[in-house]
PDB file of N, CA and C in Angstrom:
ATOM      1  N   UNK A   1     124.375 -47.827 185.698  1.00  0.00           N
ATOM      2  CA  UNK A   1     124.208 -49.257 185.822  1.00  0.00           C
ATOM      3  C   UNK A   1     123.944 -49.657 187.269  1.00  0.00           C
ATOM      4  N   UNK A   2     124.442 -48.776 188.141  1.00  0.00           N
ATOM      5  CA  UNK A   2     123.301 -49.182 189.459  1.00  0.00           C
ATOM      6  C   UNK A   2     122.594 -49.527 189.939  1.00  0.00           C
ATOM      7  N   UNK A   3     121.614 -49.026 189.344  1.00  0.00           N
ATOM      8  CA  UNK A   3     119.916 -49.366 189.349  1.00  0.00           C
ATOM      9  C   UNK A   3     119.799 -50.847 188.886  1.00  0.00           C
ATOM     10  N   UNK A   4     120.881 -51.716 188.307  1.00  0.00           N
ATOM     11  CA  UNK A   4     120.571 -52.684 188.031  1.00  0.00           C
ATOM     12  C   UNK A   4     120.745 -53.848 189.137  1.00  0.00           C
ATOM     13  N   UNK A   5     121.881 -53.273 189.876  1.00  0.00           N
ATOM     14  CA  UNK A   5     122.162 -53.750 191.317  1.00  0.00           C
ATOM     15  C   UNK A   5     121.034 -54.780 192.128  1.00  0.00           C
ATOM     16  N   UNK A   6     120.309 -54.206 192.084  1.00  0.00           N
ATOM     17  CA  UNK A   6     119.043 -54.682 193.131  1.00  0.00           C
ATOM     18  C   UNK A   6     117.817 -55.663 192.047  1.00  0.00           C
ATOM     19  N   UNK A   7     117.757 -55.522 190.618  1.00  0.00           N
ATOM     20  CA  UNK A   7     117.164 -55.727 189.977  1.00  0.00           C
ATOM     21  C   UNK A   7     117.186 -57.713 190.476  1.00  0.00           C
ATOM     22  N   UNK A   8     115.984 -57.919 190.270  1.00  0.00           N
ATOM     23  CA  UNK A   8     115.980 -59.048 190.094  1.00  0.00           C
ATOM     24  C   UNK A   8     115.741 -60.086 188.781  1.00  0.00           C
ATOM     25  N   UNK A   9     117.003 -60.899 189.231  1.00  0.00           N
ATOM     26  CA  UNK A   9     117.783 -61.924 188.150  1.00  0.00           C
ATOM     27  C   UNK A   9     117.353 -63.279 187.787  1.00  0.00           C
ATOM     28  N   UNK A  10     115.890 -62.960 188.014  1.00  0.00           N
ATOM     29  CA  UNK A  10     115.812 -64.658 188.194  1.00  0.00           C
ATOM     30  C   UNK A  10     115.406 -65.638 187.228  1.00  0.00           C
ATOM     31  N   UNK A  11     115.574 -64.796 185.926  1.00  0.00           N
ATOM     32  CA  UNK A  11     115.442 -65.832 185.028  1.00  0.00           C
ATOM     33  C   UNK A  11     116.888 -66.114 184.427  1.00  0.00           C
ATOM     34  N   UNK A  12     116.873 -67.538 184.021  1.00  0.00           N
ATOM     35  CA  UNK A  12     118.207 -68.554 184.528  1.00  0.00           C
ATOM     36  C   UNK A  12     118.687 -68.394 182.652  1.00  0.00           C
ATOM     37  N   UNK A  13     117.879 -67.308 181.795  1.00  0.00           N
ATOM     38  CA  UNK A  13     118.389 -67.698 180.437  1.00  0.00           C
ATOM     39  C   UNK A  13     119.264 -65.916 180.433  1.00  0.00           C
ATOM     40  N   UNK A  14     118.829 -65.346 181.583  1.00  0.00           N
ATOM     41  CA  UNK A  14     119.902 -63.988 181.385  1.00  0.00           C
ATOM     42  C   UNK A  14     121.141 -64.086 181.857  1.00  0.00           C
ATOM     43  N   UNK A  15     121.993 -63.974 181.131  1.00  0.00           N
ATOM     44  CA  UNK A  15     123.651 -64.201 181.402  1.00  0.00           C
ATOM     45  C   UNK A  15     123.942 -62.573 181.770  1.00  0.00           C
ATOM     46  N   UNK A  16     123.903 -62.013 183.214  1.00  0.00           N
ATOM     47  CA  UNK A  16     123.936 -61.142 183.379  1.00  0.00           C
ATOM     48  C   UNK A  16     125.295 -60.558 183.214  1.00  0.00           C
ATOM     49  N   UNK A  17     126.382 -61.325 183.471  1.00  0.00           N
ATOM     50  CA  UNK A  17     128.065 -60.653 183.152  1.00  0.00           C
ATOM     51  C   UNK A  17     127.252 -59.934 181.436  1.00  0.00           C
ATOM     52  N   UNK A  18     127.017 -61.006 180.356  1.00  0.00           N
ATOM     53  CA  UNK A  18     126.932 -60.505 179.517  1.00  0.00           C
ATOM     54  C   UNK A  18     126.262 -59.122 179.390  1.00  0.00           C
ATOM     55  N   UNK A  19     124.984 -59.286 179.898  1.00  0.00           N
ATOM     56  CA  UNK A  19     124.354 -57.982 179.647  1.00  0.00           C
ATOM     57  C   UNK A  19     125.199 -56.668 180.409  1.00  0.00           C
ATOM     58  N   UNK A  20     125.482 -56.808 181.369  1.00  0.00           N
ATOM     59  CA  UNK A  20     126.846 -55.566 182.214  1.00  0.00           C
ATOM     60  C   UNK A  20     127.815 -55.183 181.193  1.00  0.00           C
ATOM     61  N   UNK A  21     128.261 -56.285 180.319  1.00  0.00           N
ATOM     62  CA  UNK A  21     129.090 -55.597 179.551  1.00  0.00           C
ATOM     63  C   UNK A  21     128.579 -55.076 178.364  1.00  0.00           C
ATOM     64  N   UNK A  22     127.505 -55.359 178.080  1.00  0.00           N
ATOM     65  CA  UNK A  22     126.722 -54.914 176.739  1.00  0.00           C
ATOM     66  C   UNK A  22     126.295 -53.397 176.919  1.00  0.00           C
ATOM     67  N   UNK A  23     126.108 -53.430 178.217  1.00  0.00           N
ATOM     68  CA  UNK A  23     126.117 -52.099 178.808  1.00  0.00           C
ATOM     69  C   UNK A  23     126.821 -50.803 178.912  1.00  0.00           C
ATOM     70  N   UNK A  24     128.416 -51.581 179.490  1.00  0.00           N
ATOM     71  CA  UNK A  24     129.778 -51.032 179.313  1.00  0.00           C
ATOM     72  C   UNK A  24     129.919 -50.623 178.164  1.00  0.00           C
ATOM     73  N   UNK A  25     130.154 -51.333 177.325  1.00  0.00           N
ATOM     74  CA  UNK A  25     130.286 -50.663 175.591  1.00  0.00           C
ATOM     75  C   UNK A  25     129.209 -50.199 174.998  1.00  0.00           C
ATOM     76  N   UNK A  26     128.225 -49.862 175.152  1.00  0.00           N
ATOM     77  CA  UNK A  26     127.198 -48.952 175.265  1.00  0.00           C
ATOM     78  C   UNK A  26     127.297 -47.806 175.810  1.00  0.00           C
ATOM     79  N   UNK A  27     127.763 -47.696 176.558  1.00  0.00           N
ATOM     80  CA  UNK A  27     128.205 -46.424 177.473  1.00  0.00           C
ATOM     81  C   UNK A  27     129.046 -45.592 176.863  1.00  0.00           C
ATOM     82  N   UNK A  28     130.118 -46.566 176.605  1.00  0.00           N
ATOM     83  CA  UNK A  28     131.485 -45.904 176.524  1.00  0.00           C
ATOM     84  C   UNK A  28     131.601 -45.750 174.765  1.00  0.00           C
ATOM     85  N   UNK A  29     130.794 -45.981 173.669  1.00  0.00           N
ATOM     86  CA  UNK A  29     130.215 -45.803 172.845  1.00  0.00           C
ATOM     87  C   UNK A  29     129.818 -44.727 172.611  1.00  0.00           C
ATOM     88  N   UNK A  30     129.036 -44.321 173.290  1.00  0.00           N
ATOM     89  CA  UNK A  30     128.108 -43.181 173.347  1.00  0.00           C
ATOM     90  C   UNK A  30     128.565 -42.147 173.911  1.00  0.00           C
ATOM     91  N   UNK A  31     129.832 -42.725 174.741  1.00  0.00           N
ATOM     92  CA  UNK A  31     130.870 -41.139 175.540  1.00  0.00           C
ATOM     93  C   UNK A  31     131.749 -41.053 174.342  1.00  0.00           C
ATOM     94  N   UNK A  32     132.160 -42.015 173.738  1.00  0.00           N
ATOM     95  CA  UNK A  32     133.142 -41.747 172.277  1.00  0.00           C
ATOM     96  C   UNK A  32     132.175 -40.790 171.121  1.00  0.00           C
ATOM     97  N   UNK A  33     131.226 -40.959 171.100  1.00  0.00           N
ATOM     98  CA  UNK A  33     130.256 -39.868 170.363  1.00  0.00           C
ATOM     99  C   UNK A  33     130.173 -41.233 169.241  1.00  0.00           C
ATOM    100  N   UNK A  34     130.615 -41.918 169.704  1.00  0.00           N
ATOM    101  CA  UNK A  34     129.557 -43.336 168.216  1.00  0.00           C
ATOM    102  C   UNK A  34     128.717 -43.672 168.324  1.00  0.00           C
ATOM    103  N   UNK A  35     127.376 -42.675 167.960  1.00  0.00           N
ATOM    104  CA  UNK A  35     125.963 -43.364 168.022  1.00  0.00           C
ATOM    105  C   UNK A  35     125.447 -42.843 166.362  1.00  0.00           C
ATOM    106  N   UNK A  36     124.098 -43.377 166.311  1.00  0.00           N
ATOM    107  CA  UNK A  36     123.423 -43.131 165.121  1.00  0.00           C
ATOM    108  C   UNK A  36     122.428 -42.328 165.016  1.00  0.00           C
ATOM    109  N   UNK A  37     121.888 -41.693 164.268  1.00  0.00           N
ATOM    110  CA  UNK A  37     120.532 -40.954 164.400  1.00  0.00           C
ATOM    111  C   UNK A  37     119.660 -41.346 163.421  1.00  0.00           C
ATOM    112  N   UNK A  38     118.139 -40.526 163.943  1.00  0.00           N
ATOM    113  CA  UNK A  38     116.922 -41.731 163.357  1.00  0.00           C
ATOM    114  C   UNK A  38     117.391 -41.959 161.622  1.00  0.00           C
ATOM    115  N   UNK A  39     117.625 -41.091 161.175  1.00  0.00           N
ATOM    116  CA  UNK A  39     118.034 -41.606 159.585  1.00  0.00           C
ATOM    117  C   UNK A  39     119.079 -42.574 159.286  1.00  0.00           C
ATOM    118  N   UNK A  40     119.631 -42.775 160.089  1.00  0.00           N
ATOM    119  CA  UNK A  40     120.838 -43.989 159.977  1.00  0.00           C
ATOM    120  C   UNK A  40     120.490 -45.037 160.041  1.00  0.00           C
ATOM    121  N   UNK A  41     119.519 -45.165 161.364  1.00  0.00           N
ATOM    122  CA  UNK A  41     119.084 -46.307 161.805  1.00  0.00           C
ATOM    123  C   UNK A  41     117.858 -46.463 160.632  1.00  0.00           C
ATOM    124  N   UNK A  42     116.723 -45.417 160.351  1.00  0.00           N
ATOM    125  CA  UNK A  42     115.856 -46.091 159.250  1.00  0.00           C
ATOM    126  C   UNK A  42     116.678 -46.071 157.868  1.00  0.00           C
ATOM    127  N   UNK A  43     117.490 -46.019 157.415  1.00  0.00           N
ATOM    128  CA  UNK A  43     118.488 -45.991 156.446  1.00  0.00           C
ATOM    129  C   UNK A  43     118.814 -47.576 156.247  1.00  0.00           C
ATOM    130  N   UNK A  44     119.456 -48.001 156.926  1.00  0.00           N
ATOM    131  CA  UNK A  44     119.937 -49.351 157.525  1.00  0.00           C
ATOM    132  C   UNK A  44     118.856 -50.219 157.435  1.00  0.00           C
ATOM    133  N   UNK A  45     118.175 -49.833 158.320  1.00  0.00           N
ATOM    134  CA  UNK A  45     116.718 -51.178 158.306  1.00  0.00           C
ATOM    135  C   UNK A  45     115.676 -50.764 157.561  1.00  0.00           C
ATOM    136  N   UNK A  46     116.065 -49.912 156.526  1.00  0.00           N
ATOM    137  CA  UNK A  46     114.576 -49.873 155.242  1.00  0.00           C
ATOM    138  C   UNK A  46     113.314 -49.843 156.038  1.00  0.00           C
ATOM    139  N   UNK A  47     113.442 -48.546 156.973  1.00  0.00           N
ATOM    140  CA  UNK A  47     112.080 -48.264 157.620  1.00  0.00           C
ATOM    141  C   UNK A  47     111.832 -46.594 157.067  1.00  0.00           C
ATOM    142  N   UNK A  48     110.434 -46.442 156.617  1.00  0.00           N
ATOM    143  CA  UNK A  48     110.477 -45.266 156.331  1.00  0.00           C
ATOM    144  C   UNK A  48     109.809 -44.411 157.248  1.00  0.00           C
ATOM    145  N   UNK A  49     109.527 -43.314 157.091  1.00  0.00           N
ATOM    146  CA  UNK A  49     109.240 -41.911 157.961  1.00  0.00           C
ATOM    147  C   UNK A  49     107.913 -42.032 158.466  1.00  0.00           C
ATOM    148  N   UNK A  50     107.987 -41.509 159.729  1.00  0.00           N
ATOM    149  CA  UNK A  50     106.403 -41.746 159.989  1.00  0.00           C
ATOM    150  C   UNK A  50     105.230 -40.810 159.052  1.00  0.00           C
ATOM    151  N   UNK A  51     104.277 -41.067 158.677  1.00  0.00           N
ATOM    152  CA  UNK A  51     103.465 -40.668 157.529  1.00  0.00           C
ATOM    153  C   UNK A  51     104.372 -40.688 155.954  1.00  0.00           C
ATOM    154  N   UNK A  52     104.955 -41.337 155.803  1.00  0.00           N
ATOM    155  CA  UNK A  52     105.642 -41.578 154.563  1.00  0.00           C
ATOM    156  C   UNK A  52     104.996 -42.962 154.082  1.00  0.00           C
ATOM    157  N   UNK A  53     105.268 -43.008 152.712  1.00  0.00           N
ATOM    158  CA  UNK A  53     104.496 -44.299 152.242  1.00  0.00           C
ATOM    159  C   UNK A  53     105.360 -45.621 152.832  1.00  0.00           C
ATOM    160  N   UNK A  54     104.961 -46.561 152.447  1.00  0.00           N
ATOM    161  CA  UNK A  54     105.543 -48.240 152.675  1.00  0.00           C
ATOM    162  C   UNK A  54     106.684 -48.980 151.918  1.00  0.00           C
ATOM    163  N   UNK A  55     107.289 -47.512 151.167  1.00  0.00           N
ATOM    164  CA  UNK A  55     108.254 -47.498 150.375  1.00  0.00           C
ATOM    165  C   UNK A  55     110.268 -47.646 151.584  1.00  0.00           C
ATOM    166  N   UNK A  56     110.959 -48.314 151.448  1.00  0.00           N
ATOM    167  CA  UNK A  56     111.847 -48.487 151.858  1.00  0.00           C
ATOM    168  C   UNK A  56     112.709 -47.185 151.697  1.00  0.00           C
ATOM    169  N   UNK A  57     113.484 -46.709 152.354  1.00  0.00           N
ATOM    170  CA  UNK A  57     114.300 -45.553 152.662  1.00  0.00           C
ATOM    171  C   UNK A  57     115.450 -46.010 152.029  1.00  0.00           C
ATOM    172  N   UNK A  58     115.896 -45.031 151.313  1.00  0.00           N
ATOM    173  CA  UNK A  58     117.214 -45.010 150.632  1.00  0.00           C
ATOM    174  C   UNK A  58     118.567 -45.617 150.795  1.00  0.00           C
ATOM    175  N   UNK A  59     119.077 -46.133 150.319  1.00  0.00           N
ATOM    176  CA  UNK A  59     120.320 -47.105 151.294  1.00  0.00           C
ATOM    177  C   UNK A  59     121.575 -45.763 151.886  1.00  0.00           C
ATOM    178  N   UNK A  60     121.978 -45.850 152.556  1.00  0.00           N
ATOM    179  CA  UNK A  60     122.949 -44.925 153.340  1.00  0.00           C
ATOM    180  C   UNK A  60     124.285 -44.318 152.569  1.00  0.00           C
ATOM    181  N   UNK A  61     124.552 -43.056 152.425  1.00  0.00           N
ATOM    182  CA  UNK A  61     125.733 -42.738 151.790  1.00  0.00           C
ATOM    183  C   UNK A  61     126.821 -42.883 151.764  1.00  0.00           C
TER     184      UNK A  61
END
């Protein structure tokens, strides 16, 4: 999150505390090993496989 340090903030609709912490639990998320993989995520949002038909992906087990 460093790199965000210097970033410039200047639009007045980014609530940057927010995004730092959206960050934080993102992080620390992902050090807990709670993330998803691509089938979860297209599982969830009824996206199917790339070269697969336009058919919705199976709902999650």
């Amino acid at each position: 999150m460093d790199e965000l340090d210097d970033w410039p903030f200047d639009d007045p609709s980014i609530d940057v505390a927010a995004l730092l912490q959206s960050l934080r639990e993102s992080d620390a998320d992902r050090a807990a090993g709670h993330t998803f993989g691509e089938e979860e995520i297209r599982a969830r949002y009824g996206l199917p496989r790339p070269g697969v038909s336009d058919r919705p992906v199976s709902e999650p087990r």
